[in-house]
Every structure is written in C-alpha cells, then in structure tokens.
Protein backbone atom coordinates (compact mmCIF):
# COMPACT_ATOMS: atom_id res chain seq x y z
CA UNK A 1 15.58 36.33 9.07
CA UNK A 2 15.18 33.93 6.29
CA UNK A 3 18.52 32.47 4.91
CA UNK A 4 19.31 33.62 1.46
CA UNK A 5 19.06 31.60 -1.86
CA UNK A 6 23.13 30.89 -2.02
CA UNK A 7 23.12 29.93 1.82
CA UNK A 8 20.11 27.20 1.67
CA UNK A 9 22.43 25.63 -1.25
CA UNK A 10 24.94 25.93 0.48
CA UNK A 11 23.73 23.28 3.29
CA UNK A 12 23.74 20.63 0.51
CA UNK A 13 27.19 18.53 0.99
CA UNK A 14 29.13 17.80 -2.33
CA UNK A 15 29.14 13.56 -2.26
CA UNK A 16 32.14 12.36 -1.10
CA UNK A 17 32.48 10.24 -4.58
CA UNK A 18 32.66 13.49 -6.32
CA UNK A 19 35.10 14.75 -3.52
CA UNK A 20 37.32 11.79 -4.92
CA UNK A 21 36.89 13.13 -8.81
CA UNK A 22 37.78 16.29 -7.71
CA UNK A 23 41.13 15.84 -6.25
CA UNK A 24 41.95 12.98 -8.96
CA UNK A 25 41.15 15.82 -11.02
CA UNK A 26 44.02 18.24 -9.13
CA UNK A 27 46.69 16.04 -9.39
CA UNK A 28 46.05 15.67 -13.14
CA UNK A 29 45.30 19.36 -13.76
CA UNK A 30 49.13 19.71 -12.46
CA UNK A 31 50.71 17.10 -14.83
CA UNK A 32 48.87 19.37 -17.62
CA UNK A 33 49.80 22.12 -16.37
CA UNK A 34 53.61 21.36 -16.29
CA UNK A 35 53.46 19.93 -20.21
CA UNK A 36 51.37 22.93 -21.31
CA UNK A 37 54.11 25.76 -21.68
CA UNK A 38 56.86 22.85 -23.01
CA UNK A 39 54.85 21.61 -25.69
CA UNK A 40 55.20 23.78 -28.23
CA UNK A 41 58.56 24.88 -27.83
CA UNK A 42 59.05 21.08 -27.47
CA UNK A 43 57.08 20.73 -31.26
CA UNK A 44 60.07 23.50 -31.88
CA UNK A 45 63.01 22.05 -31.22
CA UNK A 46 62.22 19.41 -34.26
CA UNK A 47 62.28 22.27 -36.62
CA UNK A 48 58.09 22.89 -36.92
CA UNK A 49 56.95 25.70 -38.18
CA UNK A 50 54.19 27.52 -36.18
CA UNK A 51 51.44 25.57 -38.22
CA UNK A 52 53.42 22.47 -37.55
CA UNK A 53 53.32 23.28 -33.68
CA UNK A 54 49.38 24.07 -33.69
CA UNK A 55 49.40 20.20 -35.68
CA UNK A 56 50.57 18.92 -32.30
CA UNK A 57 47.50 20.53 -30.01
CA UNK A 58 45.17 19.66 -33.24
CA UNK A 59 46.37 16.09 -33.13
CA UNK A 60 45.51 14.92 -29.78
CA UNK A 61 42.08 17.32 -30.15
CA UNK A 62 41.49 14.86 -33.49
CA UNK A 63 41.46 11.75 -31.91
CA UNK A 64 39.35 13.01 -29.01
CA UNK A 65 36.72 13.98 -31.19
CA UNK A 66 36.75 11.41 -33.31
CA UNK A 67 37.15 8.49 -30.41
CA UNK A 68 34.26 10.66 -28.52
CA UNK A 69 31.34 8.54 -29.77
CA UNK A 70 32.48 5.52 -28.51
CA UNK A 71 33.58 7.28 -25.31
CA UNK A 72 29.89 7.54 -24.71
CA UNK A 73 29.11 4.37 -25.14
CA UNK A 74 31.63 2.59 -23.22
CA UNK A 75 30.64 5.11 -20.26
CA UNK A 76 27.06 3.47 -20.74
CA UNK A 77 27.99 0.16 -21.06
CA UNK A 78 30.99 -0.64 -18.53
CA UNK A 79 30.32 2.23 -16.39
CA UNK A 80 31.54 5.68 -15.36
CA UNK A 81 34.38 4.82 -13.06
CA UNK A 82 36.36 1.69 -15.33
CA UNK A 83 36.09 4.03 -18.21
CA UNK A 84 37.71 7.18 -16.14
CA UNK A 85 40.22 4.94 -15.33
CA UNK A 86 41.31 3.62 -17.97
CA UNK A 87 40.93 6.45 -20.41
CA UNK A 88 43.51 8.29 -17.39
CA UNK A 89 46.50 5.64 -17.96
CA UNK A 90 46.01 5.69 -21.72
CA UNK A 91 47.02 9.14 -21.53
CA UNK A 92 49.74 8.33 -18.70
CA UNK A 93 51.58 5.70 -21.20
CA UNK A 94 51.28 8.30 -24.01
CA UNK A 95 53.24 10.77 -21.92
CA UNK A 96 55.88 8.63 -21.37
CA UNK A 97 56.39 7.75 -25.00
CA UNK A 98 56.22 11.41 -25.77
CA UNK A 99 59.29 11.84 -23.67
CA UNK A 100 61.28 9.08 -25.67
CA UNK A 101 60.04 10.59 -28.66
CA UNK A 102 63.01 11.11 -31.63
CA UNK A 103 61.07 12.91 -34.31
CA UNK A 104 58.39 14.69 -35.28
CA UNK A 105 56.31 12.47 -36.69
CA UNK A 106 56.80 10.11 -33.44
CA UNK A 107 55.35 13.16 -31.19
CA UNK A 108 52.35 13.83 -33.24
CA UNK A 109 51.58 10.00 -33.20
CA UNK A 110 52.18 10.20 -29.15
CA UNK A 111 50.24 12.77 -28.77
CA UNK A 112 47.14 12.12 -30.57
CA UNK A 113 47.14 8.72 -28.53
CA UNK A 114 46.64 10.80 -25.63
CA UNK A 115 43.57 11.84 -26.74
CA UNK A 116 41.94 8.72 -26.88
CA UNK A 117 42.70 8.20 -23.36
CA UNK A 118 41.27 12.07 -22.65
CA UNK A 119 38.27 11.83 -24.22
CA UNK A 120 37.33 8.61 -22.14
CA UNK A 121 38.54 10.02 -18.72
CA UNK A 122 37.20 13.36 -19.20
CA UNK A 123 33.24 11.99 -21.10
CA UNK A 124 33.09 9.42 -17.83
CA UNK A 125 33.66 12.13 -15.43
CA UNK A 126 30.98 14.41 -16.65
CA UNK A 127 28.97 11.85 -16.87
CA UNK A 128 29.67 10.51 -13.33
CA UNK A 129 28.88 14.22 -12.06
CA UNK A 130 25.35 14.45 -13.51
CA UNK A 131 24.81 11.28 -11.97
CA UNK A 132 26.00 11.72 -8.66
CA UNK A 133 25.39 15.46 -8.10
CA UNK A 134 22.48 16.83 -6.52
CA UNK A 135 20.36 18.82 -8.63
CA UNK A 136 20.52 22.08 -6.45
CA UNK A 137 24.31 22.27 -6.30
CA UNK A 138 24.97 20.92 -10.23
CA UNK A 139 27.04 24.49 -10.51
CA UNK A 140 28.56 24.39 -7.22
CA UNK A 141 29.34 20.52 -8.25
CA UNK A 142 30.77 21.86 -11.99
CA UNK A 143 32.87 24.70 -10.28
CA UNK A 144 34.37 22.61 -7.49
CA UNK A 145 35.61 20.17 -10.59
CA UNK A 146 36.79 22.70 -12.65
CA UNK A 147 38.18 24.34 -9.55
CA UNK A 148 40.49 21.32 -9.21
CA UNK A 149 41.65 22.21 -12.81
CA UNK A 150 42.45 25.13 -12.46
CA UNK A 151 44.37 25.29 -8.96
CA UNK A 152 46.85 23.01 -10.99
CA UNK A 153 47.08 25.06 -13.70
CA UNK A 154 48.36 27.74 -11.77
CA UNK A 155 51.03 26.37 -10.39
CA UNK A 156 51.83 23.61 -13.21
CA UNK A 157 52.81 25.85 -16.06
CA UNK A 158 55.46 27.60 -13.55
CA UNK A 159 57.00 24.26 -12.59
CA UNK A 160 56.99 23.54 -16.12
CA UNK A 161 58.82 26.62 -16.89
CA UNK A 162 61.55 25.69 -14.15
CA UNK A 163 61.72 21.81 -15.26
CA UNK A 164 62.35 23.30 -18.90
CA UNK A 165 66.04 23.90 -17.89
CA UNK A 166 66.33 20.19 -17.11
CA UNK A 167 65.06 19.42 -20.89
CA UNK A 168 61.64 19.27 -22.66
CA UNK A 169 61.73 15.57 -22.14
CA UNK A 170 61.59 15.61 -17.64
CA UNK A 171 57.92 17.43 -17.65
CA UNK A 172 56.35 14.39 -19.55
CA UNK A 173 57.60 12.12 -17.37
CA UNK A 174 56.48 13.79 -14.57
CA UNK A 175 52.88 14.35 -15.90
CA UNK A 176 52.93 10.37 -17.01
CA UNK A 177 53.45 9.92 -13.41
CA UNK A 178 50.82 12.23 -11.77
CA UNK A 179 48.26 10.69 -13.94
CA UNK A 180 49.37 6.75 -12.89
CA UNK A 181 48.62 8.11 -9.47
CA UNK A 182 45.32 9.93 -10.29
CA UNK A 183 44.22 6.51 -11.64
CA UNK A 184 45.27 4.74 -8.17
CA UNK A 185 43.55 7.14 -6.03
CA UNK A 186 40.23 6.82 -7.94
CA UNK A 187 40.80 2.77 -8.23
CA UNK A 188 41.43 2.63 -4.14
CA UNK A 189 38.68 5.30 -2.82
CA UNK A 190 35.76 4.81 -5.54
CA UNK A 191 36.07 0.94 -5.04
CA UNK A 192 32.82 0.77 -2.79
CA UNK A 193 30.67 2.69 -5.06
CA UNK A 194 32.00 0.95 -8.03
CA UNK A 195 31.69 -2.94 -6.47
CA UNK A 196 27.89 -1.30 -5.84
CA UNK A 197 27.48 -0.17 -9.46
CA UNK A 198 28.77 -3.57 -10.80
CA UNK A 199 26.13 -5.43 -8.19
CA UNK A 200 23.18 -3.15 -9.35
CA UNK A 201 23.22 -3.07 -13.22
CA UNK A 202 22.41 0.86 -14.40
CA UNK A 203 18.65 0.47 -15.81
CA UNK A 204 18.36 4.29 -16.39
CA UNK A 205 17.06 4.60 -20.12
CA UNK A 206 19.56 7.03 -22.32
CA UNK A 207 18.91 10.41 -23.61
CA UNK A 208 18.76 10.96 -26.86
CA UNK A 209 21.62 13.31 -28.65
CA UNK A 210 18.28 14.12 -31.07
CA UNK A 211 16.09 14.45 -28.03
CA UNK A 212 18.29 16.76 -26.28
CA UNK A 213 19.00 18.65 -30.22
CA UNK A 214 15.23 19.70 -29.62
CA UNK A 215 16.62 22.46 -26.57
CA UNK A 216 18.23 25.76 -28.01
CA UNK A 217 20.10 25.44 -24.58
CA UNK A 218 21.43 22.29 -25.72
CA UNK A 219 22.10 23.79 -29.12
CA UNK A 220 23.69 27.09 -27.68
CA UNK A 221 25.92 24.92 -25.46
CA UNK A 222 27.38 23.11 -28.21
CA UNK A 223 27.85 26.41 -29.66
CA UNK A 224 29.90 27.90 -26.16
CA UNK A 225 31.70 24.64 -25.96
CA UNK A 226 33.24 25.02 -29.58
CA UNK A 227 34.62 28.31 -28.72
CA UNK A 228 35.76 27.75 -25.61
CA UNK A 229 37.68 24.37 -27.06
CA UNK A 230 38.88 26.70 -29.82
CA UNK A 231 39.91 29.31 -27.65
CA UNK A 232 41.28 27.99 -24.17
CA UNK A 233 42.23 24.37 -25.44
CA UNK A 234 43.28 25.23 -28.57
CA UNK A 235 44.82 28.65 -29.13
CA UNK A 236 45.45 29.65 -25.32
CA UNK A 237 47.65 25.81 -25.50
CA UNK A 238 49.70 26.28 -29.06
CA UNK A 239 50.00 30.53 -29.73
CA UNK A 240 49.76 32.43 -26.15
CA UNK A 241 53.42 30.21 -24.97
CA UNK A 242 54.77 30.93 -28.97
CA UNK A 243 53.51 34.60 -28.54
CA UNK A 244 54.94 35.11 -25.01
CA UNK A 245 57.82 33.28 -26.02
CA UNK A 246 59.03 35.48 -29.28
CA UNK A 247 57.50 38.69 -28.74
CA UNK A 248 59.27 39.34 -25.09
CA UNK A 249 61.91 37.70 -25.63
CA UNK A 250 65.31 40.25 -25.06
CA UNK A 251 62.86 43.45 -23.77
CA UNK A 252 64.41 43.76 -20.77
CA UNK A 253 61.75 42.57 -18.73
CA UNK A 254 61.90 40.72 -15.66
CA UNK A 255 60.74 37.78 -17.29
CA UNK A 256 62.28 36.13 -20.22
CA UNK A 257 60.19 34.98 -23.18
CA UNK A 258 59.62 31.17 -21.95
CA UNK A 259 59.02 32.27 -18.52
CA UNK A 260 56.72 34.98 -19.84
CA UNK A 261 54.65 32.24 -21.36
CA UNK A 262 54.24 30.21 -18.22
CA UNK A 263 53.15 33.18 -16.25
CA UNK A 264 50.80 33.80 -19.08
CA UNK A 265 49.33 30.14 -18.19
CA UNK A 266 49.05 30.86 -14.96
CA UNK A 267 47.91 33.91 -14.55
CA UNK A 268 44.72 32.99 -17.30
CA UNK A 269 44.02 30.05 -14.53
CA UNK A 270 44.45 32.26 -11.94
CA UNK A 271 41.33 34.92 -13.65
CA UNK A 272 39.50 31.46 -14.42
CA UNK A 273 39.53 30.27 -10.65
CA UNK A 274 38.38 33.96 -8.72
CA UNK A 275 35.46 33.95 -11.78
CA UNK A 276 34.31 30.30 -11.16
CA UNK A 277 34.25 30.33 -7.41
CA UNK A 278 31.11 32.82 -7.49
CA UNK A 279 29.60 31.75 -10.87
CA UNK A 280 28.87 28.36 -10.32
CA UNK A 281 27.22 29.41 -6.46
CA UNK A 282 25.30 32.23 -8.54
CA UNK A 283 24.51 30.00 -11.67
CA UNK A 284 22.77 27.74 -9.01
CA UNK A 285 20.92 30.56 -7.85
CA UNK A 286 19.80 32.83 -10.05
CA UNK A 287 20.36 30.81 -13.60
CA UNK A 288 23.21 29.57 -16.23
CA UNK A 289 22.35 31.78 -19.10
CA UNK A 290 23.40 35.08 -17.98
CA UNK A 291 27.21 34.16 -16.28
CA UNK A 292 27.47 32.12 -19.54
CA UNK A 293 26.91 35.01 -21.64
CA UNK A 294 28.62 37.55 -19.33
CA UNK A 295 31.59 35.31 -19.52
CA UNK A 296 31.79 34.61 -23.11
CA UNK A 297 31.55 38.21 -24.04
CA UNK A 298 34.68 39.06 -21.65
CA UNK A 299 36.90 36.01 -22.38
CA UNK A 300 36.19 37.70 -26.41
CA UNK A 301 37.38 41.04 -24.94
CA UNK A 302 40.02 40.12 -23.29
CA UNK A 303 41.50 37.45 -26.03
CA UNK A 304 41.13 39.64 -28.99
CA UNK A 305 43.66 42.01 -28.54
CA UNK A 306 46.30 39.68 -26.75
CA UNK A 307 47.85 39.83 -30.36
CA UNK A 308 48.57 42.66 -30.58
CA UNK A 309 50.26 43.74 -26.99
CA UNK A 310 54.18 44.80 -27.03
CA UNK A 311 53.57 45.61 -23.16
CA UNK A 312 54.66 42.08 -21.25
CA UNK A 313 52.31 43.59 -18.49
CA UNK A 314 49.46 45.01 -20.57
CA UNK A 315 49.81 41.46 -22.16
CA UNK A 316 49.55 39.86 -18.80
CA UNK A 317 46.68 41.73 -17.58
CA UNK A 318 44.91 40.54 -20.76
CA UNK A 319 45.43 36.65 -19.80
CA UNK A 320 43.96 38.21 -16.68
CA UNK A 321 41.02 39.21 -18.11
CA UNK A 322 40.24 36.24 -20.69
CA UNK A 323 40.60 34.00 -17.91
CA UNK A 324 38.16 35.63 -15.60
CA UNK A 325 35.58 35.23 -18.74
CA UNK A 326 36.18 31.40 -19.49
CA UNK A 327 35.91 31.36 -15.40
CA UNK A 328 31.83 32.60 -15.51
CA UNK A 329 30.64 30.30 -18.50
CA UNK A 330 32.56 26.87 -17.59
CA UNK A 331 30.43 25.58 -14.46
CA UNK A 332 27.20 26.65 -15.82
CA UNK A 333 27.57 25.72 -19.75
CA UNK A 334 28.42 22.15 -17.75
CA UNK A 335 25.73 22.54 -15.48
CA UNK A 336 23.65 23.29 -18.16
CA UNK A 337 23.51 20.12 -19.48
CA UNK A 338 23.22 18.40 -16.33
CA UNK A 339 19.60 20.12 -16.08
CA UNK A 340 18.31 18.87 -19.24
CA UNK A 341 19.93 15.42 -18.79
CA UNK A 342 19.36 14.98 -14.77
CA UNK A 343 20.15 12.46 -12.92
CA UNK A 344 17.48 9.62 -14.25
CA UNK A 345 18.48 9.20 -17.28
CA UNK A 346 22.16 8.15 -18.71
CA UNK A 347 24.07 10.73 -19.86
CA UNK A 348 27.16 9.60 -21.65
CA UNK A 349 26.21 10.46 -25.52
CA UNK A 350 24.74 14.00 -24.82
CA UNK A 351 28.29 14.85 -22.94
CA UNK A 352 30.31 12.70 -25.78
CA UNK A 353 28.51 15.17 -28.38
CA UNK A 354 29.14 18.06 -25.56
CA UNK A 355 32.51 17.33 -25.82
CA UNK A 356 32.94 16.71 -29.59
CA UNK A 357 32.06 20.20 -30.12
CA UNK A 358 34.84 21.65 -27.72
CA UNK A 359 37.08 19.17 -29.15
CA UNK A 360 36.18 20.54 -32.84
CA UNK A 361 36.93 23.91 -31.92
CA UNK A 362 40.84 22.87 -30.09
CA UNK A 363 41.22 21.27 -33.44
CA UNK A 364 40.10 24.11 -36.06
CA UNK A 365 41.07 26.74 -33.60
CA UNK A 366 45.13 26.00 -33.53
CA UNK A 367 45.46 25.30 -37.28
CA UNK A 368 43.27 27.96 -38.63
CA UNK A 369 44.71 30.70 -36.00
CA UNK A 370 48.56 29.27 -37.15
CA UNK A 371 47.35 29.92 -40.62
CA UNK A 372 47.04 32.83 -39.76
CA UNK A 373 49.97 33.75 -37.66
CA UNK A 374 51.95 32.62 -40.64
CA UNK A 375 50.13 34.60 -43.10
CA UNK A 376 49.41 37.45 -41.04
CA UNK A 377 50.93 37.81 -37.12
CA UNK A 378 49.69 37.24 -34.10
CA UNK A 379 47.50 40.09 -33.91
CA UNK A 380 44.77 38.96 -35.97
CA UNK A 381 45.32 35.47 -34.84
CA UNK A 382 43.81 36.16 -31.67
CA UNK A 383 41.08 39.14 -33.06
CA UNK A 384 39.60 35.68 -34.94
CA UNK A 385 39.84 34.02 -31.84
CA UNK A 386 37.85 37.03 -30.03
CA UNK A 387 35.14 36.53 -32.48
CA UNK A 388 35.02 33.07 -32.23
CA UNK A 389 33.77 33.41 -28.42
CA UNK A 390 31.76 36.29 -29.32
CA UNK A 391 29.24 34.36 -31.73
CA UNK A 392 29.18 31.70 -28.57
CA UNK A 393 27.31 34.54 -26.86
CA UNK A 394 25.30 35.53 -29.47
CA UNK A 395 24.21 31.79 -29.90
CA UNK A 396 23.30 31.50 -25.82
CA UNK A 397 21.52 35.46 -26.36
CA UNK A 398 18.38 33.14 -27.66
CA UNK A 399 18.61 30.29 -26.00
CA UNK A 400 16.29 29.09 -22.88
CA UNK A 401 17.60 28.97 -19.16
CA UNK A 402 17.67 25.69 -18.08
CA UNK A 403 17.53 26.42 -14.28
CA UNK A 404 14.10 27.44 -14.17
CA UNK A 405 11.99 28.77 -11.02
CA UNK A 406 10.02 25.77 -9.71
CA UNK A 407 7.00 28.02 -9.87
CA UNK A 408 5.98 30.85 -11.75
CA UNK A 409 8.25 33.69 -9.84
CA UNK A 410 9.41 30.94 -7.24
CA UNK A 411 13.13 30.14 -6.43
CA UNK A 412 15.10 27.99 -8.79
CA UNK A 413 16.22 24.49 -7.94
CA UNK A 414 19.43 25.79 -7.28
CA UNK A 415 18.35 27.76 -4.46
CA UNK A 416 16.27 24.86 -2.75
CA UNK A 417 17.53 21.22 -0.87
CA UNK A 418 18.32 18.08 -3.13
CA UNK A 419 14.84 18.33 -5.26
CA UNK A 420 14.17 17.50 -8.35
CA UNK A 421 10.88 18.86 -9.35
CA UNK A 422 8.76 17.57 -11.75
CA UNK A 423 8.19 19.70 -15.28
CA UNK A 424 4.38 21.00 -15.93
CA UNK A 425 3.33 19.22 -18.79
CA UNK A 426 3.20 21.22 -22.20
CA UNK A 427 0.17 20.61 -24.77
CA UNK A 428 2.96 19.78 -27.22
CA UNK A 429 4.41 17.29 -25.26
CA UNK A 430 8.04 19.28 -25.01
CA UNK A 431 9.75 20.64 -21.98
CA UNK A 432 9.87 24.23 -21.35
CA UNK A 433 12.89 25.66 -22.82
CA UNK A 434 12.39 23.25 -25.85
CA UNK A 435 13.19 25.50 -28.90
C-alpha cells in the first residue's frame, strides 16, 4: 500500500536550527502572553480613554512598520541570527522600562520602542525559516513556529491574569526576562550555524518586493496579512480584554471581568493551535489557497458578532471560533511566501513588506475600531473588524496557489521528499501563478 501524501512529508525532519527558533519562540510567546490581558487595563489606570488605550497597541505596531524596511535590510546584510537577536533584547529592555513607567506619555514611548526590537526579531525569523526549511514541509515548518506561539499564549494570558493581583507593573518584568533568556538560548545553540554563516558570506541574489508584486498570491497575502494584523494583533490585543473586562463585569459569572478577558486570550489561542496543527500538514499537501480562505472566512464569522454577546459563554465560544479561523490561514499565508521566495534567493525585503502590511492593519485596526467603540459600542467595533477579514478572503478568492503539482495532475511539493523542482518556462518569461 502506497503511503499517503501527508505521511511521505511527514518523513522529512524539521532542522534542528529551526527546532532552536521554535522553542526561543515558546518562551517568548509566554512573556506576550502574560503582558497581553494587562496592557490595556494597564493604559487604564493612567486615566486613557478607550482610544487612548488602542494608541498604546497602535504605537508599538507604528514603529514596527515604519522600522520594517530597514529590518530587511539588516537581515540581508548582518544576517538572520545577529538580527533575531538583537531585535529580541531591544524589546526585553523596553519591557523593563515599561514597568518603571510613571505616565502616560512614558508608556506609549516604551512601548513603541518595543517595536523596533519586534519587527527585527520577528522579519529575521521568517526569513531564517524560508532559508532553512525544506521546501516540502514549508507549512509543517510555519505551523510548528506558530505552534510555539500559540502554546504560550494559552497559558500566558492566565498567568497574566493571576500576576495582575501583584500589580500591572510584575508581568513586564517577567516578560523582559523571558525574552533575555530567549536571546541566550538562540546565542548558545545557533552558535555553530552562525560561526558557519559568518565564514561563508550569503551570495544568494535578493528578490525583488516589485518582482514578487508581479504574483496575485503575493498581492492577496499582503491583503490576509493586513487583516489578520488588524484583527488578531490589533483589535483581539486592545478591545476583546476592554470588552471582557466591562461587559461581564458583576454578572454573576464564575469569572470576573479581568479574568474573563484572559480566558478570552486563551481560549482564541487555544481554537488557533487545534486549526494550525492540521492546516499547515494539509496546506503542504493539497495547497495554501483554500485553508487560507477557509480560515479567513471563519475568523470573520466568528469575530463579527463578539460585540455584541451579553452571554460570557456564547462570548467565549466566539473567541473559540475566531481562533480556529486565524489557526487555518497563518502557516500557509507564511508558507505562501516561502514558495515564491524559496530558499535561493534572500528573502528579507519580501517578508519586511509581508510584515508591514500586518503591522498596518494592528495599527489602523485598534484606533479606527476605538473610534468606534467610542462613537458607537462594541458591537459594531468588531462587525468592522469581521469585514475587515472577510475582504482578505475575497482578495485570496483570485489569487494563484503557490504550491503547485510538480506535473500536470501530479502531487505537490508538499507531498514529495526535500525537492525543489524546477518551474516550466512560460513564453512570457513569468512564473505560473504570475498575475
């Protein structure tokens, strides 16, 4: 009996290097995790208004968009692994002055320092995985990462809850920390490949952001990106913890409101991790485009009526739900771009411009969608949000898949061993799924 598409993929190891990135990635995902639920009742308790709250999440999105170009370039220049690290302490030393942090204006400054460092870690990383992953696991690769992610967000935003009794200012000490030891465990186990990298200087030629502009994948991925930064960076970060916080507060539940809005954040990771364990194997082997899609349109579902909930567990079932969509498009939107850029050719502006887009949506997403909680509740805060993701699937509806069949009605690369099979040439001189 021949072995099935998901189990010859399966036989391809992930690289132990990217084994490293992945639990680097863990013990950050937990520092996040802790902060996420504190922030914005931590924005609060300087007298910010809900607009002044989303200003927080928007700042440290600015900084990583606007920093992101020269993200990319330092990747290319100095190297994946020296720009992870030192984009990870940046953030670790902006953490700590968070938690000293005496007004306002000193945790807006704090925070959008933070993203400076983000932006560098998180550009080098994706980067570093289309380099190092083999083209037939590239989802599997993208999943495991994101995995890492969101294991710690599970548990983080519930320890955050509980460290909240000890003061807003413990959790940012405690994520300062976790990310000082990320960038120890990458500087102590990546030190062979990254003596080899310095020894063998990177000749790979770079794509392109204009070359890569010519793919409507490319195009519908920026698309997907900017909603998901506007919804699960940016709204799911500054409203759902506001939201859980003030509309369950005194119910009677089981729950009060800031534990409510931990749960919330965990529970959303929790959908996100079942959905990407399977998408990113299936993504491999049978395509990006369709999980992508499938996930945008029920992370839309499942976000647009969060507003409107006065059920804590209707409410909870709906973080459920969104986080079970953002689960199916995260690996393969990722993986996506891996396939166009592959692995000989540097990657570090196409992912820079990747993330710019996601980073543009966490910034417009939290101040437009407080505009609106201000002006008009919750409800249709989160309905715009819904929306948002939905035109993300309309955009991928006409795009190309980028995992093609090696053959005309062959298996995909995703299904085969580490290949990476050349493209027929076109009498136009442009890949396939050029659009």
């Amino acid at each position: 009996m021949a072995p099935s598409k998901t189990s010859r993929t399966a036989q391809v190891p992930i690289p132990r290097e990217i084994k490293v990135l992945v639990a680097a990635a863990f013990i950050i995902a937990i520092g996040f995790g802790i902060i996420a639920p504190v922030l914005p009742q931590y924005a609060q308790s300087f007298n910010a208004s809900a607009t002044a709250v989303s200003a927080v999440v928007s700042a440290f999105g600015l900084t990583r968009l606007l920093f992101a170009p020269f993200s990319g370039r330092i990747t290319s220049r100095f190297g994946e692994t020296p720009a992870y690290m030192t984009g990870v302490l940046i953030v670790a030393a902006s953490m700590f002055l968070i938690a000293f942090s005496q007004e306002y204006w000193q945790l807006l400054t704090f925070r959008a320092l933070g993203g400076i460092g983000s932006t560098l870690f998180t550009v080098s990383a994706m980067a570093f995985l289309a380099r190092k992953a083999p083209p037939s696991i590239r989802g599997r690769v993208s999943g495991a990462y994101a995995s890492a992610f969101l294991i710690g967000n599970i548990a983080g935003p519930v320890v955050g809850s509980v460290l909240a009794v000890f003061g807003y200012r413990v959790p940012f000490l405690i994520y300062g920390t976790a990310l000082v030891a990320a960038a120890g465990l990458v500087f102590v186990l990546l030190r062979d490949s990254r003596l080899a990298d310095r020894g063998k200087p990177d000749v790979r030629p770079e794509m392109r952001v204009a070359e890569a502009w010519e793919h409507t994948s490319y195009r519908a991925a920026l698309t997907s990106f900017f909603a998901n930064g506007w919804a699960t960076f940016g709204v799911r970060n500054s409203l759902t913890p506001l939201l859980a916080a003030t509309a369950f507060a005194g119910t009677g539940f089981w729950l009060d409101g800031p534990q409510i809005a931990g749960a919330a954040l965990s529970l959303f990771a929790l959908g996100n991790i079942a959905a990407v364990t399977f998408s990113s194997r299936l993504s491999d082997a049978h395509g990006r485009k369709p999980l992508i899609i499938i996930g945008l349109l029920v992370a839309a579902a499942g976000t647009a009526f969060i507003g409107w909930m006065d059920n804590a567990w209707v409410f909870l079932a709906l973080c459920v739900l969104s986080g079970s969509g953002t689960g199916l498009l995260n690996a393969p939107q990722q993986a996506a771009i891996a396939d166009l850029v592959g692995q000989d050719r540097k990657a570090g502006p196409v992912m820079s411009t990747a993330q710019m887009a996601s980073d543009l949506g966490a910034i417009s997403g939290p101040l437009i969608a407080g505009l609106v909680v201000d002006a008009a509740g919750f409800g249709w805060a989160f309905m715009l949000t819904g929306g948002i993701l939905a035109v993300g699937a309309i955009s991928w509806a006409f795009a190309a898949e980028t995992n093609l069949p090696v053959t005309p009605g062959g298996p995909r690369t995703g299904a085969l061993p580490a290949v990476n099979p050349p493209e027929p040439p076109q009498p136009d001189g442009h890949r396939p799924d050029a659009g």
